[in-house]
Every structure is written in structure tokens, then in C-alpha cells.
C-alpha atoms as a PDB file:
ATOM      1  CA  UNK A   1       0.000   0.000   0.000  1.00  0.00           C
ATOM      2  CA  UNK A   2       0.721   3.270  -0.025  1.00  0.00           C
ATOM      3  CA  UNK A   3       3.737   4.748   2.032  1.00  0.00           C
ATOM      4  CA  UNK A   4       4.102   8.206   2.616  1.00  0.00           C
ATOM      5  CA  UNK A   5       7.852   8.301   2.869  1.00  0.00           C
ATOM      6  CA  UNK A   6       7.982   6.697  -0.812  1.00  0.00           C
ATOM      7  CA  UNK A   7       6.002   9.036  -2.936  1.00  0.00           C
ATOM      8  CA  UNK A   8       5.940   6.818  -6.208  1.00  0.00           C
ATOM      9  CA  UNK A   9       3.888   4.434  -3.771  1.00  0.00           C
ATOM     10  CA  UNK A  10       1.725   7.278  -3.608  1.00  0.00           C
ATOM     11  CA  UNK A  11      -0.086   6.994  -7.445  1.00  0.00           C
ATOM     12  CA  UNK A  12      -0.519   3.316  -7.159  1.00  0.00           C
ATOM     13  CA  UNK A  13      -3.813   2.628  -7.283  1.00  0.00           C
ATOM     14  CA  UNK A  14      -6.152   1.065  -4.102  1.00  0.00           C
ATOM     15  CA  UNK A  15      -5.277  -2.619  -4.208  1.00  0.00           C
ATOM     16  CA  UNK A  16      -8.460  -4.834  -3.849  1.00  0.00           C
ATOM     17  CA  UNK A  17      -9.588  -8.492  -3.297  1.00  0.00           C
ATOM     18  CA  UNK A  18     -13.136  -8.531  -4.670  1.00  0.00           C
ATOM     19  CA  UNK A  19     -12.592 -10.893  -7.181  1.00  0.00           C
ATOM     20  CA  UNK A  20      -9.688 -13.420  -6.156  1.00  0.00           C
ATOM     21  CA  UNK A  21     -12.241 -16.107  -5.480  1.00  0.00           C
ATOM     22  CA  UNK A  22     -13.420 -15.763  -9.221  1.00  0.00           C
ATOM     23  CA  UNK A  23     -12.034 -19.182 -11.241  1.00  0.00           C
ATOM     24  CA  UNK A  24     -13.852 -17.621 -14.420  1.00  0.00           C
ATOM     25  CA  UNK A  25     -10.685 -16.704 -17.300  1.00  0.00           C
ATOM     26  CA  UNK A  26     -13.465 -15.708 -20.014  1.00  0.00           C
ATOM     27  CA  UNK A  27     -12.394 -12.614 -21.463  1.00  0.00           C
ATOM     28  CA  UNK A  28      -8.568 -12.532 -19.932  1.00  0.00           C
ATOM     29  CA  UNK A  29      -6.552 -12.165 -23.308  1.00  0.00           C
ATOM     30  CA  UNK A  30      -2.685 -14.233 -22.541  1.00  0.00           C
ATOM     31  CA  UNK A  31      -0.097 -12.999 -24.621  1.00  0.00           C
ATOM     32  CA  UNK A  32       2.392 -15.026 -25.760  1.00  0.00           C
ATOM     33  CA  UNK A  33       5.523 -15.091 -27.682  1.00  0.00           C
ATOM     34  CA  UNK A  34       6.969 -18.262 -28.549  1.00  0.00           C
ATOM     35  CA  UNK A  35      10.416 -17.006 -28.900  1.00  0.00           C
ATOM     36  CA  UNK A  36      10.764 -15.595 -25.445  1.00  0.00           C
ATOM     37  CA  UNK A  37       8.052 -18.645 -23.708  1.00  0.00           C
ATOM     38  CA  UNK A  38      10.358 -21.611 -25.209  1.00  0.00           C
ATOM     39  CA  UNK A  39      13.723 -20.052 -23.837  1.00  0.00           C
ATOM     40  CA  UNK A  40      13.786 -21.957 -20.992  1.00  0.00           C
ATOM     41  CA  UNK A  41      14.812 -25.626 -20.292  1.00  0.00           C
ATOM     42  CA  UNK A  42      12.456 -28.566 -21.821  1.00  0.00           C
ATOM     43  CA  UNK A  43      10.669 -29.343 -18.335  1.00  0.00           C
ATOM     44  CA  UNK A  44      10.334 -24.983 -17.752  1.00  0.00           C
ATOM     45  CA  UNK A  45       8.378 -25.288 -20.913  1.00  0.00           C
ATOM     46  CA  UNK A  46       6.395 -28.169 -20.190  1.00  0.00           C
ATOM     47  CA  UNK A  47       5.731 -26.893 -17.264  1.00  0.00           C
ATOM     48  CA  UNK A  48       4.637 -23.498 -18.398  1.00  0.00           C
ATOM     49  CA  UNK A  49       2.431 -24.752 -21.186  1.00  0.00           C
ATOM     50  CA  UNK A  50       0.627 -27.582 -18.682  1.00  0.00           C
ATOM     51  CA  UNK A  51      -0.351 -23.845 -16.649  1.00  0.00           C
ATOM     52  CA  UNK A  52      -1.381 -21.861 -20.140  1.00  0.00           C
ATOM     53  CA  UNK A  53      -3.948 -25.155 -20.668  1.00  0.00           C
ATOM     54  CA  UNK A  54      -5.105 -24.898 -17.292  1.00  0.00           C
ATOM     55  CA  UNK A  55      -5.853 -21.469 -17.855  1.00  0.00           C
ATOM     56  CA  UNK A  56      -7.423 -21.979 -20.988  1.00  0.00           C
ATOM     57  CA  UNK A  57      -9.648 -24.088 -19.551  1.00  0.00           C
ATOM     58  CA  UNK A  58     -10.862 -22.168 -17.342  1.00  0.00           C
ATOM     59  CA  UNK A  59     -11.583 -19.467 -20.336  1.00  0.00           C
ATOM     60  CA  UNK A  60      -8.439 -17.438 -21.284  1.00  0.00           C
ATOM     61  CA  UNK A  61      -7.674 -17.192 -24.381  1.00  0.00           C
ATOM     62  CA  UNK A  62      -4.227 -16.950 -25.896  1.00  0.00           C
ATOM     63  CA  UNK A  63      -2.620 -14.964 -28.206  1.00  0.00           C
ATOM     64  CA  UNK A  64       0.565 -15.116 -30.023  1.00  0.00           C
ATOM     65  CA  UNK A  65       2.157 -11.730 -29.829  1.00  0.00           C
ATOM     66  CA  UNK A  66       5.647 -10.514 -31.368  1.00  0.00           C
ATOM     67  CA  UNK A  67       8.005  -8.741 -29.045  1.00  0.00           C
ATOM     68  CA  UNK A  68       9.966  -6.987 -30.625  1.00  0.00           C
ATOM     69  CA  UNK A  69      14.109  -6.307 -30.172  1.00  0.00           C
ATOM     70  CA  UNK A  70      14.036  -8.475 -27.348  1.00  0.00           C
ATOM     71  CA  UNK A  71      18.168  -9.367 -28.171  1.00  0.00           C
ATOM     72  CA  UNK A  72      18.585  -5.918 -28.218  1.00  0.00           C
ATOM     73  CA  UNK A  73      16.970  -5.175 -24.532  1.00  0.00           C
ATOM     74  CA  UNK A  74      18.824  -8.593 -22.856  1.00  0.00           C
ATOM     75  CA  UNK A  75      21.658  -6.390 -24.298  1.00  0.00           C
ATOM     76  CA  UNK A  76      20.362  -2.649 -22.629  1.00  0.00           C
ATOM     77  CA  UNK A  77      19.549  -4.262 -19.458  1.00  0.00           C
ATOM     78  CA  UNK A  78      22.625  -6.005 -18.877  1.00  0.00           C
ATOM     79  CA  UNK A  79      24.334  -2.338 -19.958  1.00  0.00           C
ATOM     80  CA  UNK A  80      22.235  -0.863 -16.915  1.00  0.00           C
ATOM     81  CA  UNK A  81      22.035  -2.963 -14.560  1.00  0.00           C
ATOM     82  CA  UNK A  82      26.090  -3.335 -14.556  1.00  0.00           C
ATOM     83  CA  UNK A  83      26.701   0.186 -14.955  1.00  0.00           C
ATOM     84  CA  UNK A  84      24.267   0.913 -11.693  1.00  0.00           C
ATOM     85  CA  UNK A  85      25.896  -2.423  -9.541  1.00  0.00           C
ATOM     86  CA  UNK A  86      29.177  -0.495 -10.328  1.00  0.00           C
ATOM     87  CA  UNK A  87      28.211   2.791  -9.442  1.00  0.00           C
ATOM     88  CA  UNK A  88      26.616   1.961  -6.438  1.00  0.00           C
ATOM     89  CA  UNK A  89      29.565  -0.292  -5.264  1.00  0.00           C
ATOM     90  CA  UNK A  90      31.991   1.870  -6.089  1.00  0.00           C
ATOM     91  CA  UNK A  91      33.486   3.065  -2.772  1.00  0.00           C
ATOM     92  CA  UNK A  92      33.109  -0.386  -1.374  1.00  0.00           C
ATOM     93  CA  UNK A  93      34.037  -2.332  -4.199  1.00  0.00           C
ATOM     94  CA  UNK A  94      37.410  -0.725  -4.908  1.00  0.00           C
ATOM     95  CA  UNK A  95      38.276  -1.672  -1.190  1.00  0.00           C
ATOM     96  CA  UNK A  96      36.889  -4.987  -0.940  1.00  0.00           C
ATOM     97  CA  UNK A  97      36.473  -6.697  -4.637  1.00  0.00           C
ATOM     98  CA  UNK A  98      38.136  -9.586  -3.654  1.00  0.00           C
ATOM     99  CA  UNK A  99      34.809  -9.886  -0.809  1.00  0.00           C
ATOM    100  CA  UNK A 100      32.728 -10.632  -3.841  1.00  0.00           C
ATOM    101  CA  UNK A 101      31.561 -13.298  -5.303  1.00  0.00           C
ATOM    102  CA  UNK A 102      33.223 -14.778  -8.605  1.00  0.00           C
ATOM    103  CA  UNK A 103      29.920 -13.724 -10.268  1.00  0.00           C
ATOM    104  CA  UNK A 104      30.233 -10.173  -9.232  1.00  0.00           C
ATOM    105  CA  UNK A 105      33.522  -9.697  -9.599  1.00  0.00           C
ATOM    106  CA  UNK A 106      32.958 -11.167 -13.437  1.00  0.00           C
ATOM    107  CA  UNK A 107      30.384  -8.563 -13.796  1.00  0.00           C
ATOM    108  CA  UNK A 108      32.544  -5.676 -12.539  1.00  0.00           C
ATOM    109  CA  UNK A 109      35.108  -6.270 -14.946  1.00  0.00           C
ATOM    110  CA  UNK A 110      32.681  -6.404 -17.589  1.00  0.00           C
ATOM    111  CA  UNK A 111      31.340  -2.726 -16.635  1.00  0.00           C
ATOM    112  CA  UNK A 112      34.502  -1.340 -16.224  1.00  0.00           C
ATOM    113  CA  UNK A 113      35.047  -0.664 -20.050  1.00  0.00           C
ATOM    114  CA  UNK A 114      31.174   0.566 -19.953  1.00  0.00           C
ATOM    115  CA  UNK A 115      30.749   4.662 -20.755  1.00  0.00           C
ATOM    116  CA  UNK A 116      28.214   7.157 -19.723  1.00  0.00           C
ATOM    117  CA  UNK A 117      27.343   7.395 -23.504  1.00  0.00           C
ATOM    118  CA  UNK A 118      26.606   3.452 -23.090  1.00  0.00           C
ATOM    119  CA  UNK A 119      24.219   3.696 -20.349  1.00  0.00           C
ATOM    120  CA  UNK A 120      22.468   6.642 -21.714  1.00  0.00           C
ATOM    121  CA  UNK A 121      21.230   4.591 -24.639  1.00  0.00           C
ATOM    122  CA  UNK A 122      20.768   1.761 -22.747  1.00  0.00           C
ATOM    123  CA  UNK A 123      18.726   3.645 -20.956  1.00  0.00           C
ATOM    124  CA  UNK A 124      16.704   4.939 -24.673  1.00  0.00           C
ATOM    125  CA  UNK A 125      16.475   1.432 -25.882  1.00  0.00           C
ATOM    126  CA  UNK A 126      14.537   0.568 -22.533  1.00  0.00           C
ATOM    127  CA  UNK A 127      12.224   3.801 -23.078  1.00  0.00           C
ATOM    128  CA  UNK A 128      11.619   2.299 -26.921  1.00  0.00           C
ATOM    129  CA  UNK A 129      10.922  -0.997 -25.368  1.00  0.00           C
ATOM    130  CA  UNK A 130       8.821   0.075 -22.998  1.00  0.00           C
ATOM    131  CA  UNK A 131       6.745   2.020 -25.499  1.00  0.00           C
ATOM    132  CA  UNK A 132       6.437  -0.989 -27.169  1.00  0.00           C
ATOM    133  CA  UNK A 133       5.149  -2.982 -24.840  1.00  0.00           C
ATOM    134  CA  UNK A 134       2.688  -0.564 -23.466  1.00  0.00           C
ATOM    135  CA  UNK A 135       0.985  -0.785 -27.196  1.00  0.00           C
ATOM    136  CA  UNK A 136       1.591  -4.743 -26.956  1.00  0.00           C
ATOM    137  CA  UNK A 137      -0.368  -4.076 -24.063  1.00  0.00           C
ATOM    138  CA  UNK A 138      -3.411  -2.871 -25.221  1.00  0.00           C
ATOM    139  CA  UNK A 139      -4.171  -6.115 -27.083  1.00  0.00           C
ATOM    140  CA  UNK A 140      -3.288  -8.829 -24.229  1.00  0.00           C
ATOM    141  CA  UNK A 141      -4.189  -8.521 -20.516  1.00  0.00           C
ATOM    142  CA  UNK A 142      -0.678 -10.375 -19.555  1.00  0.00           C
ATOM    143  CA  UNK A 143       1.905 -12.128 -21.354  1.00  0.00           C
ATOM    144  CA  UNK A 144       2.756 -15.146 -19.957  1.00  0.00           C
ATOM    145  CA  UNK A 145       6.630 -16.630 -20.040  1.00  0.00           C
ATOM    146  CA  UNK A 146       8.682 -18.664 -17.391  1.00  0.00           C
ATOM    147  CA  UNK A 147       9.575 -17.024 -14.715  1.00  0.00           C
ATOM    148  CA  UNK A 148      13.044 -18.810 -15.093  1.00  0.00           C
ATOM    149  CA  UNK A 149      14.885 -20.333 -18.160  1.00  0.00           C
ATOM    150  CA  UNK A 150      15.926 -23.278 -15.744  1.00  0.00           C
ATOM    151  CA  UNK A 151      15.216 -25.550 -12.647  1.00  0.00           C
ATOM    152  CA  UNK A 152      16.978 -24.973  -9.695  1.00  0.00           C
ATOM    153  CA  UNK A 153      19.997 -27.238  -9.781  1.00  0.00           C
ATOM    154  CA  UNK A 154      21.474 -29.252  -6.578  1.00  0.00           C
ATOM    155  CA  UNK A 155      23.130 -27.319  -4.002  1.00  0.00           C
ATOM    156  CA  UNK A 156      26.615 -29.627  -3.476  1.00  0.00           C
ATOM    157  CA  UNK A 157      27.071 -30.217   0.619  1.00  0.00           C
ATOM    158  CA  UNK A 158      30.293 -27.780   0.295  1.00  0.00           C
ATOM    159  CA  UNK A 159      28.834 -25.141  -0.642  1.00  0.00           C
ATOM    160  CA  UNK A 160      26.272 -24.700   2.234  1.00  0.00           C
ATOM    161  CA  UNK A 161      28.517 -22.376   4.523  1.00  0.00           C
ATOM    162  CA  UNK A 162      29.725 -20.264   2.159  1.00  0.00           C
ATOM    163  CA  UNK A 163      28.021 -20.436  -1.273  1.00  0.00           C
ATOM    164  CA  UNK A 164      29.510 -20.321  -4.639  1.00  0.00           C
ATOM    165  CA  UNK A 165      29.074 -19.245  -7.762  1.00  0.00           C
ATOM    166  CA  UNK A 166      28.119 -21.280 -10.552  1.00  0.00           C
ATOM    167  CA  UNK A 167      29.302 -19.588 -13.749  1.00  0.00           C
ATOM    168  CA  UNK A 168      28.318 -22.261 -16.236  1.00  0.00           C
ATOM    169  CA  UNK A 169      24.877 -22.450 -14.593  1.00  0.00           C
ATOM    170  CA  UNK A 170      24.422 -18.411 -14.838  1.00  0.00           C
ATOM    171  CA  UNK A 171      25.486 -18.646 -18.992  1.00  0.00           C
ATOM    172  CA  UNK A 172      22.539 -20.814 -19.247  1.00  0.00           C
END
């Protein structure tokens, strides 16, 4: 709800329960791109699609939908979110990078050869995008994708007390 020391919180909307009993889909419009649903592991998929029939079923209706330049925003997000995990880290991860993760530290080097001029169209690309997807929007009520490409793989005994990072599992 609404919390006055966040204004953004502010222009949300009343949140309401009236119709979360409600098993009736008719009308509810799924969006779906095949491209982006069917990146994901075989059993993600399987998975995924067993929930779109269920949903069907109970009276949604799908719809294919093309998103478009989605290559291009995995790209634009990765450009911000690096550039803002560096900037925010800065102080702290000059004076303790080797306290980071493999994963992190992977990422920082990446950014490091990252310009303002890089983030700043990043940062247009995900304005396009969003554009985009605000049309997409007016045709679908959701689009539906996995929530994750894969399933959550075995944590080894070792790695209980301290973690570790799993670099071939992240290029997945």
C-alpha cells in the first residue's frame, strides 16, 4: 500500500480483493511469444504450457504476440544494470572486490570498459521498449513466459557455509 515516505507508492492505485475467489478466465486475453516462452529448459516449458492449458480451460484465451528487439533489450539491461551495480559499489568495491563473489567480480570487470554514452542509450532502448510494450499491451491482458529459463539445480554439501558461484549455470 501506499507509504508516505515513498512518494511513487503514492499513485498506485487502491489494491483490492473482490474478485480473487473468481475461477472464471473468459475474457482474460494471454499474450504469448513463442520465442521468449520456449527459452527456458524442456521441463520450464512443459511446465509453463501444462499452466497456459489450465488457464485456458478455465476461459483465457491466448494470443501469439511478437516482441519486438528483445536481443537488443537482454543487451540494454545487462548495460544498466552493470553500470548501476558499479556505481553503487563503487566506494566499497574498490576496497573490498576480492569480498565478492566470482559472479560479481565477473560482472565488474565487464562494466569497467562501460561509458556514460553506453548507459544513456541503454537507458533509450529501454524507453523504446517500454513504449512498445505498453501498445503490446493494449491487445493482451498479460503475457505469460517462465519465470526462469531453468530448474533450480542441486546445491553440493560444500557449498552450504559459504556459497559459490556457478558460472556455467548463470550462462545458461
Amino acid at each position: 500500500g501506499p507509504d508516505p515516505r515513498d512518494r511513487r507508492s503514492l499513485l498506485q492505485p487502491p489494491l483490492h480483493l473482490h474478485d480473487v475467489g473468481n475461477q472464471d478466465l473468459k475474457g482474460v486475453r494471454l499474450g504469448i511469444c513463442t520465442a521468449w516462452f520456449e527459452d527456458a529448459q524442456a521441463e520450464v516449458v512443459a511446465a509453463c504450457r501444462t499452466l497456459v492449458g489450465q488457464l485456458v480451460d478455465a476461459g483465457a484465451e491466448v494470443r501469439e504476440v511478437d516482441v519486438p528487439d528483445i536481443e537488443l533489450v537482454k543487451a540494454a539491461h545487462l548495460v544498466i544494470i552493470i553500470s548501476e551495480m558499479i556505481a553503487f559499489n563503487s566506494k566499497f568495491g574498490r576496497e573490498h572486490r576480492h569480498d565478492f563473489g566470482l559472479d560479481v567480480r565477473v560482472n565488474f570487470a565487464l562494466g569497467g570498459d562501460l561509458t556514460s554514452s553506453d548507459y544513456v542509450h541503454a537507458l533509450r532502448h529501454r524507453q523504446s521498449f517500454t513504449h512498445q510494450m505498453l501498445k503490446l499491451m493494449k491487445d493482451v491482458d498479460v503475457i505469460v513466459t517462465p519465470t526462469t529459463g531453468t530448474t533450480a539445480p542441486p546445491i553440493p554439501e560444500h557449498a552450504l557455509p559459504d556459497g559459490e558461484s556457478d558460472i556455467a549455470m548463470l550462462e545458461e
